[in-house]
Protein backbone atom coordinates (compact mmCIF):
# COMPACT_ATOMS: atom_id res chain seq x y z
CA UNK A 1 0.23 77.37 -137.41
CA UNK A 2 -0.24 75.50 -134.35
CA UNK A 3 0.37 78.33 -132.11
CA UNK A 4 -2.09 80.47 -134.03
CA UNK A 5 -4.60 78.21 -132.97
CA UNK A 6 -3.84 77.87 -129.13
CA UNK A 7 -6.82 79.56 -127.37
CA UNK A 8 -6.64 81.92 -124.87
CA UNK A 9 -6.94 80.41 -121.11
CA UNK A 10 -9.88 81.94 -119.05
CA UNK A 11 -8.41 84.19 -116.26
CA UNK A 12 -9.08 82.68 -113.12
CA UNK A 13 -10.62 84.89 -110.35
CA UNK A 14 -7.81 85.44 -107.36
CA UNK A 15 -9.21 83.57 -104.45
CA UNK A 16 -11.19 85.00 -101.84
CA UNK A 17 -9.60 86.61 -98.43
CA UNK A 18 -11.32 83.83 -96.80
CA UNK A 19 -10.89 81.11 -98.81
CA UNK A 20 -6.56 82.10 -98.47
CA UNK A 21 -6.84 82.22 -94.96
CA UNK A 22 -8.41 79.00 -94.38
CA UNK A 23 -6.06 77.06 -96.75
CA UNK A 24 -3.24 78.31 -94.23
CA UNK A 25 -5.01 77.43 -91.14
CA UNK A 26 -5.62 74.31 -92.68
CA UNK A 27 -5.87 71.67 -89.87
CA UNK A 28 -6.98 68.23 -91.78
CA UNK A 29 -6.77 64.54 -89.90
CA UNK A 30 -3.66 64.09 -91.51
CA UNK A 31 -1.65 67.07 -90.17
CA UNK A 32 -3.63 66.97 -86.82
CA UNK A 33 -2.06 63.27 -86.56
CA UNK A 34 1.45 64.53 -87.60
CA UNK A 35 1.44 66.75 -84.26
CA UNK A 36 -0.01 64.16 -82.60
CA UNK A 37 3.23 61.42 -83.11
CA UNK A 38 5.89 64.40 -82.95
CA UNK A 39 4.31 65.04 -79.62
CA UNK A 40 4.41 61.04 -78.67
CA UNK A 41 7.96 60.56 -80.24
CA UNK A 42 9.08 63.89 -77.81
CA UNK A 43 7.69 61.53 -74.88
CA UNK A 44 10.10 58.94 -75.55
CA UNK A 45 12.90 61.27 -75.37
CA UNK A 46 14.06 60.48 -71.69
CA UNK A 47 14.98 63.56 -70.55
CA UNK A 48 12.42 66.64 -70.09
CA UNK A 49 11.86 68.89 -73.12
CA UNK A 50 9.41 72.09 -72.68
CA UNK A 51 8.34 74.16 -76.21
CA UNK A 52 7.77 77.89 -75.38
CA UNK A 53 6.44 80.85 -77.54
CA UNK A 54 6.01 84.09 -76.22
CA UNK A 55 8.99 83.92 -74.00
CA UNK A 56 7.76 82.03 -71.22
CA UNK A 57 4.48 80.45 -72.12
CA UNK A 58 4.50 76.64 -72.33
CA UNK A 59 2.77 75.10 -75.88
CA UNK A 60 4.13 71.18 -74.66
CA UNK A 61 5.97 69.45 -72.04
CA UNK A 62 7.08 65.62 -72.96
CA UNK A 63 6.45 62.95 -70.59
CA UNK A 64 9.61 63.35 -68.95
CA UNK A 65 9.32 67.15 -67.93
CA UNK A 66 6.50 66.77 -66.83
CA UNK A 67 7.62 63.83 -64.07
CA UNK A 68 10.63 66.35 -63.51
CA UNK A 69 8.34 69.26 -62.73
CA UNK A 70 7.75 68.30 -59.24
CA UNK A 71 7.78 70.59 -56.23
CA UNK A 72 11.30 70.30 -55.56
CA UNK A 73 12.80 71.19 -59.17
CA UNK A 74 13.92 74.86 -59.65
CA UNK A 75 11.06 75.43 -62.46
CA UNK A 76 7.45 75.54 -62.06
CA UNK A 77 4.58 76.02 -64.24
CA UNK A 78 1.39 78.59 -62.96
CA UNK A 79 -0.98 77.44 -65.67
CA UNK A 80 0.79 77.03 -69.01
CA UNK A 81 3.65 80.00 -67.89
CA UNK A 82 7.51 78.67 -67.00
CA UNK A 83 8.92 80.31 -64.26
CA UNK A 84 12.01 79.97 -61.64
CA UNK A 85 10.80 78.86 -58.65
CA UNK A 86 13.68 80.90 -56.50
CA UNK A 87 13.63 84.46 -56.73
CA UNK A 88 17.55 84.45 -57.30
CA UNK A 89 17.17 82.22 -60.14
CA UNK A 90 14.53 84.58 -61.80
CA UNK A 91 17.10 87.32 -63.82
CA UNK A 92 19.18 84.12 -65.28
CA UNK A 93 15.86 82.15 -66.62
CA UNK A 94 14.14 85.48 -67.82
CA UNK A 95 17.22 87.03 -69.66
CA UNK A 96 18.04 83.41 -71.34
CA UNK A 97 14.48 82.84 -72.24
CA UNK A 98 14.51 86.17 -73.40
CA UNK A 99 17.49 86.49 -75.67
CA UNK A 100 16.51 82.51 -77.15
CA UNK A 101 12.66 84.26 -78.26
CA UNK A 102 13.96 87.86 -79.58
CA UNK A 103 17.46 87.37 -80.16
CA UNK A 104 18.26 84.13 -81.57
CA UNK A 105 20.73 83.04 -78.48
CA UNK A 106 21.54 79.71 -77.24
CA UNK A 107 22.37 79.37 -73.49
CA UNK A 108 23.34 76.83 -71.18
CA UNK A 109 21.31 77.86 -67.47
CA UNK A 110 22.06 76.62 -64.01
CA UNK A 111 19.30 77.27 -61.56
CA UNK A 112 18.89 75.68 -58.05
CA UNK A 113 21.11 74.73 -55.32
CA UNK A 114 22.85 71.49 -53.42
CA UNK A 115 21.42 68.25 -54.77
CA UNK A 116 18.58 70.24 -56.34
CA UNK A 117 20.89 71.83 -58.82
CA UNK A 118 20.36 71.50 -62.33
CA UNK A 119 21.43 72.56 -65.79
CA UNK A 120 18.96 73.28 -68.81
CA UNK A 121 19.83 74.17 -71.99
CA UNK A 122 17.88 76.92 -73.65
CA UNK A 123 17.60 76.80 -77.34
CA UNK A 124 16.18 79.43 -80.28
CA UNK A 125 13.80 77.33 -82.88
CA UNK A 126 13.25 78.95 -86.17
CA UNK A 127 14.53 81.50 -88.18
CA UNK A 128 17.62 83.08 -86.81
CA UNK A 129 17.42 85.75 -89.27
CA UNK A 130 13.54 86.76 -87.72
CA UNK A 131 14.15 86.81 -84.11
CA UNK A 132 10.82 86.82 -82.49
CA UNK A 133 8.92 84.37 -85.13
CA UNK A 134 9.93 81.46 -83.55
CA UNK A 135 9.78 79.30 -80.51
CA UNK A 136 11.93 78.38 -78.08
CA UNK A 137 12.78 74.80 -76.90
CA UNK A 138 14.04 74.52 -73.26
CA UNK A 139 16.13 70.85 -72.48
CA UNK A 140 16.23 69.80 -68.97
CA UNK A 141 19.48 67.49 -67.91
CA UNK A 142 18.78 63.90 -66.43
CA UNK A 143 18.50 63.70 -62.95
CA UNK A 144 20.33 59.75 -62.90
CA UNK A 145 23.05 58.48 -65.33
CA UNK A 146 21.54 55.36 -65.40
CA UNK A 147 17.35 54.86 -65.69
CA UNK A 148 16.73 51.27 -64.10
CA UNK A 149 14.26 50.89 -66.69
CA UNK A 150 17.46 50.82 -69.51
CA UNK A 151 19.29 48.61 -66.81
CA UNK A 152 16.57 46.04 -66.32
CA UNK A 153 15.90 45.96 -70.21
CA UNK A 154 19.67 45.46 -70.78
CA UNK A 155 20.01 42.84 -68.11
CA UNK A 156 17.02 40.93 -69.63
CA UNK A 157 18.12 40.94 -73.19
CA UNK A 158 21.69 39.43 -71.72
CA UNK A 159 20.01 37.21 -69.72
CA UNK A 160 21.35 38.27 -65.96
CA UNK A 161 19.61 36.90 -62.88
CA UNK A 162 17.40 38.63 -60.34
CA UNK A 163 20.79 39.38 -58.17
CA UNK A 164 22.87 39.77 -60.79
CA UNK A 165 20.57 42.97 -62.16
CA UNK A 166 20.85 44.53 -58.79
CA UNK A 167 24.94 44.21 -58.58
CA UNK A 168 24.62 45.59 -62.09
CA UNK A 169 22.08 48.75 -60.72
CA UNK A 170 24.72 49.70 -57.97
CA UNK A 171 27.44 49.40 -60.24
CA UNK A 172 26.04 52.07 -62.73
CA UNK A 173 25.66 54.02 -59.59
CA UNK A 174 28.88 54.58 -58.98
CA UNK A 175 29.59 51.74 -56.13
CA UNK A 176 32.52 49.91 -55.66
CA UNK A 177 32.66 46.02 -55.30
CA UNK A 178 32.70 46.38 -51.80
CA UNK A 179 30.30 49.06 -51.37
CA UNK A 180 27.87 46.87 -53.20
CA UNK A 181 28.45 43.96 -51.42
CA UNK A 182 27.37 45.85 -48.03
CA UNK A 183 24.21 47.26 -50.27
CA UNK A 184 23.30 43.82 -50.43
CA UNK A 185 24.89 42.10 -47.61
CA UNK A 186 26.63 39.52 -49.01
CA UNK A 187 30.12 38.80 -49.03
CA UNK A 188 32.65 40.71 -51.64
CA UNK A 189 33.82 37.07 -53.03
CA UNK A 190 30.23 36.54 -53.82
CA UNK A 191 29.98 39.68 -55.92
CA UNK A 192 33.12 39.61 -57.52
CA UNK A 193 31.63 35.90 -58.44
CA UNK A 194 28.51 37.81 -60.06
CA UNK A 195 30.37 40.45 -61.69
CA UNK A 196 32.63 37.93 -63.47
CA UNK A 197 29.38 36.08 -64.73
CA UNK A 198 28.22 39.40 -66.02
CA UNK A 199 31.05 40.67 -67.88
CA UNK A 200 31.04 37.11 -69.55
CA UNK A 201 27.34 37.14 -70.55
CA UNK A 202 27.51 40.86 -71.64
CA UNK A 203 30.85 40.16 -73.73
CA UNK A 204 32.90 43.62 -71.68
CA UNK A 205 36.24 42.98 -70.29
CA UNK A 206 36.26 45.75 -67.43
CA UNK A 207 33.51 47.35 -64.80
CA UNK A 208 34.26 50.21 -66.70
CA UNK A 209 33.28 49.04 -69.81
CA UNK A 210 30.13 47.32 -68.69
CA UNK A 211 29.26 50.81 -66.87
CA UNK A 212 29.83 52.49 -70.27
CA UNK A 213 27.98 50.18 -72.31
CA UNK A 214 24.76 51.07 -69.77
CA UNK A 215 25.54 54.51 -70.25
CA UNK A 216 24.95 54.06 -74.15
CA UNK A 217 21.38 52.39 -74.44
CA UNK A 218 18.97 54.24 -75.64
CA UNK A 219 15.84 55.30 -73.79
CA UNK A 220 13.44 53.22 -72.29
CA UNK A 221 10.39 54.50 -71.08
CA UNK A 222 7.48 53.12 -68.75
CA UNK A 223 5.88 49.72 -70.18
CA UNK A 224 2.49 52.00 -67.87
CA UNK A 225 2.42 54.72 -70.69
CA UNK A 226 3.45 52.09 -73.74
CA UNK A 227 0.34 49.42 -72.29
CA UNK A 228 -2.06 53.04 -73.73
CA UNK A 229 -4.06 51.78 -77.12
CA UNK A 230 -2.04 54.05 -79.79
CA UNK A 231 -4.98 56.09 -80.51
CA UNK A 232 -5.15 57.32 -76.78
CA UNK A 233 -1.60 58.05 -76.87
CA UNK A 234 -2.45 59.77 -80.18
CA UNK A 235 -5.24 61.71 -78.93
CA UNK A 236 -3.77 62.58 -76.04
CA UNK A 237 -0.86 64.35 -77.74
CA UNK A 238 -3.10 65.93 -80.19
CA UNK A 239 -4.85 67.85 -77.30
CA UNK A 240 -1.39 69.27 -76.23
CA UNK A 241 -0.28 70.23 -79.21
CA UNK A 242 -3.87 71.83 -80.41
CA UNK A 243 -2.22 75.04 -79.05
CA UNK A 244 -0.12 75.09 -81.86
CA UNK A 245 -2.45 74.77 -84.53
């Protein structure tokens, strides 16, 4: 009986062309913030990270590619386009930047030479099964193994003195006792005495396993660019990522 009764629900009109499109462009406060902290948590990653569509052209660069970009590294940017900044490293960037937008392919890249030489990795984003839709992220390698910025945080936290933090620096660059002790010029008993009171504070029972621990922190980046009011650093990252919109 009940059913008999149910009345009939008004068709509603399909929406208009317009009114579609701009509920898929839809770019409120809330999703204009969203790209605005991916783009500030991508800073904090401290190695360089570049987002490309269109092959080559540049939509964001974190923090860190953007110190790497100097006028020594083997990439450049004219404008907002990536390119090699050798002519003999052009075919190898093109054709991996190339086969990451319309094929789907990952590739590891070494451009440069001597101490100038780097690795990046070159990585398809999106849907491997449309080729072309997507973006491609380009990861830069790190330039030191250790950042002093992680060394001095993890020197503080254990509580190391002002010459204690230095023997530790030179360590995590590869230098022997000895070596260091020259670096500073002081005697080798002297820093063997220091290294001893560091392995004790830090808990590690080998220069190897201090060296590793180092190796392990996680990234810390400039106090300069965390001192910004969050709403700069916000803003700021919303501008770079408007492209994307």
């Amino acid at each position: 009986m009940f059913d008999s009764m149910k009345l009939a629900r008004p068709q509603q009109p399909p929406p208009h062309p317009a009114a579609a499109e701009h509920a898929h462009t839809y770019c409120g406060p809330e999703r204009r913030t969203g790209r605005a902290w991916l783009a500030a948590s991508l800073d904090e990653v401290d190695f360089g990270m570049l987002l490309l569509t269109d092959t080559d052209h540049v939509v964001h660069a974190n923090h860190a590619a953007r110190i790497e970009l100097d006028g020594e590294h083997p990439l450049q940017m004219f404008g907002q386009v990536l390119r090699a900044r050798h002519s003999h490293d052009v075919p190898a960037l093109h054709g991996a930047l190339h086969n990451a937008a319309h094929r789907a392919l990952r590739k590891l890249v070494t451009l440069g030479e001597g101490a100038r030489r780097v690795s990046v990795s070159v990585v398809p984003i999106g849907d491997a099964q449309r080729p072309g839709d997507g973006a491609t992220l380009l990861m830069m390698s790190k330039r030191k193994t250790c950042e002093s910025l992680a060394v001095q945080g993890y020197a503080r936290s254990h509580g190391l003195t002002g010459a204690e933090t230095r023997v530790l620096m030179l360590l995590c660059q590869g230098m022997p006792p000895a070596c260091v002790a020259t670096e500073l010029g002081v005697g080798i008993a002297t820093v063997r005495t220091q290294i001893g009171s560091i392995r004790l504070k830090t808990g590690t029972d080998s220069i190897r396993a201090l060296v590793q621990q180092v190796l392990e922190l996680p990234p810390l980046m400039s106090v300069l660019r965390l001192a910004l009011p969050c709403h700069a650093l916000a803003e700021s990252a919303d501008a770079r990522l408007a492209v994307m919109a």
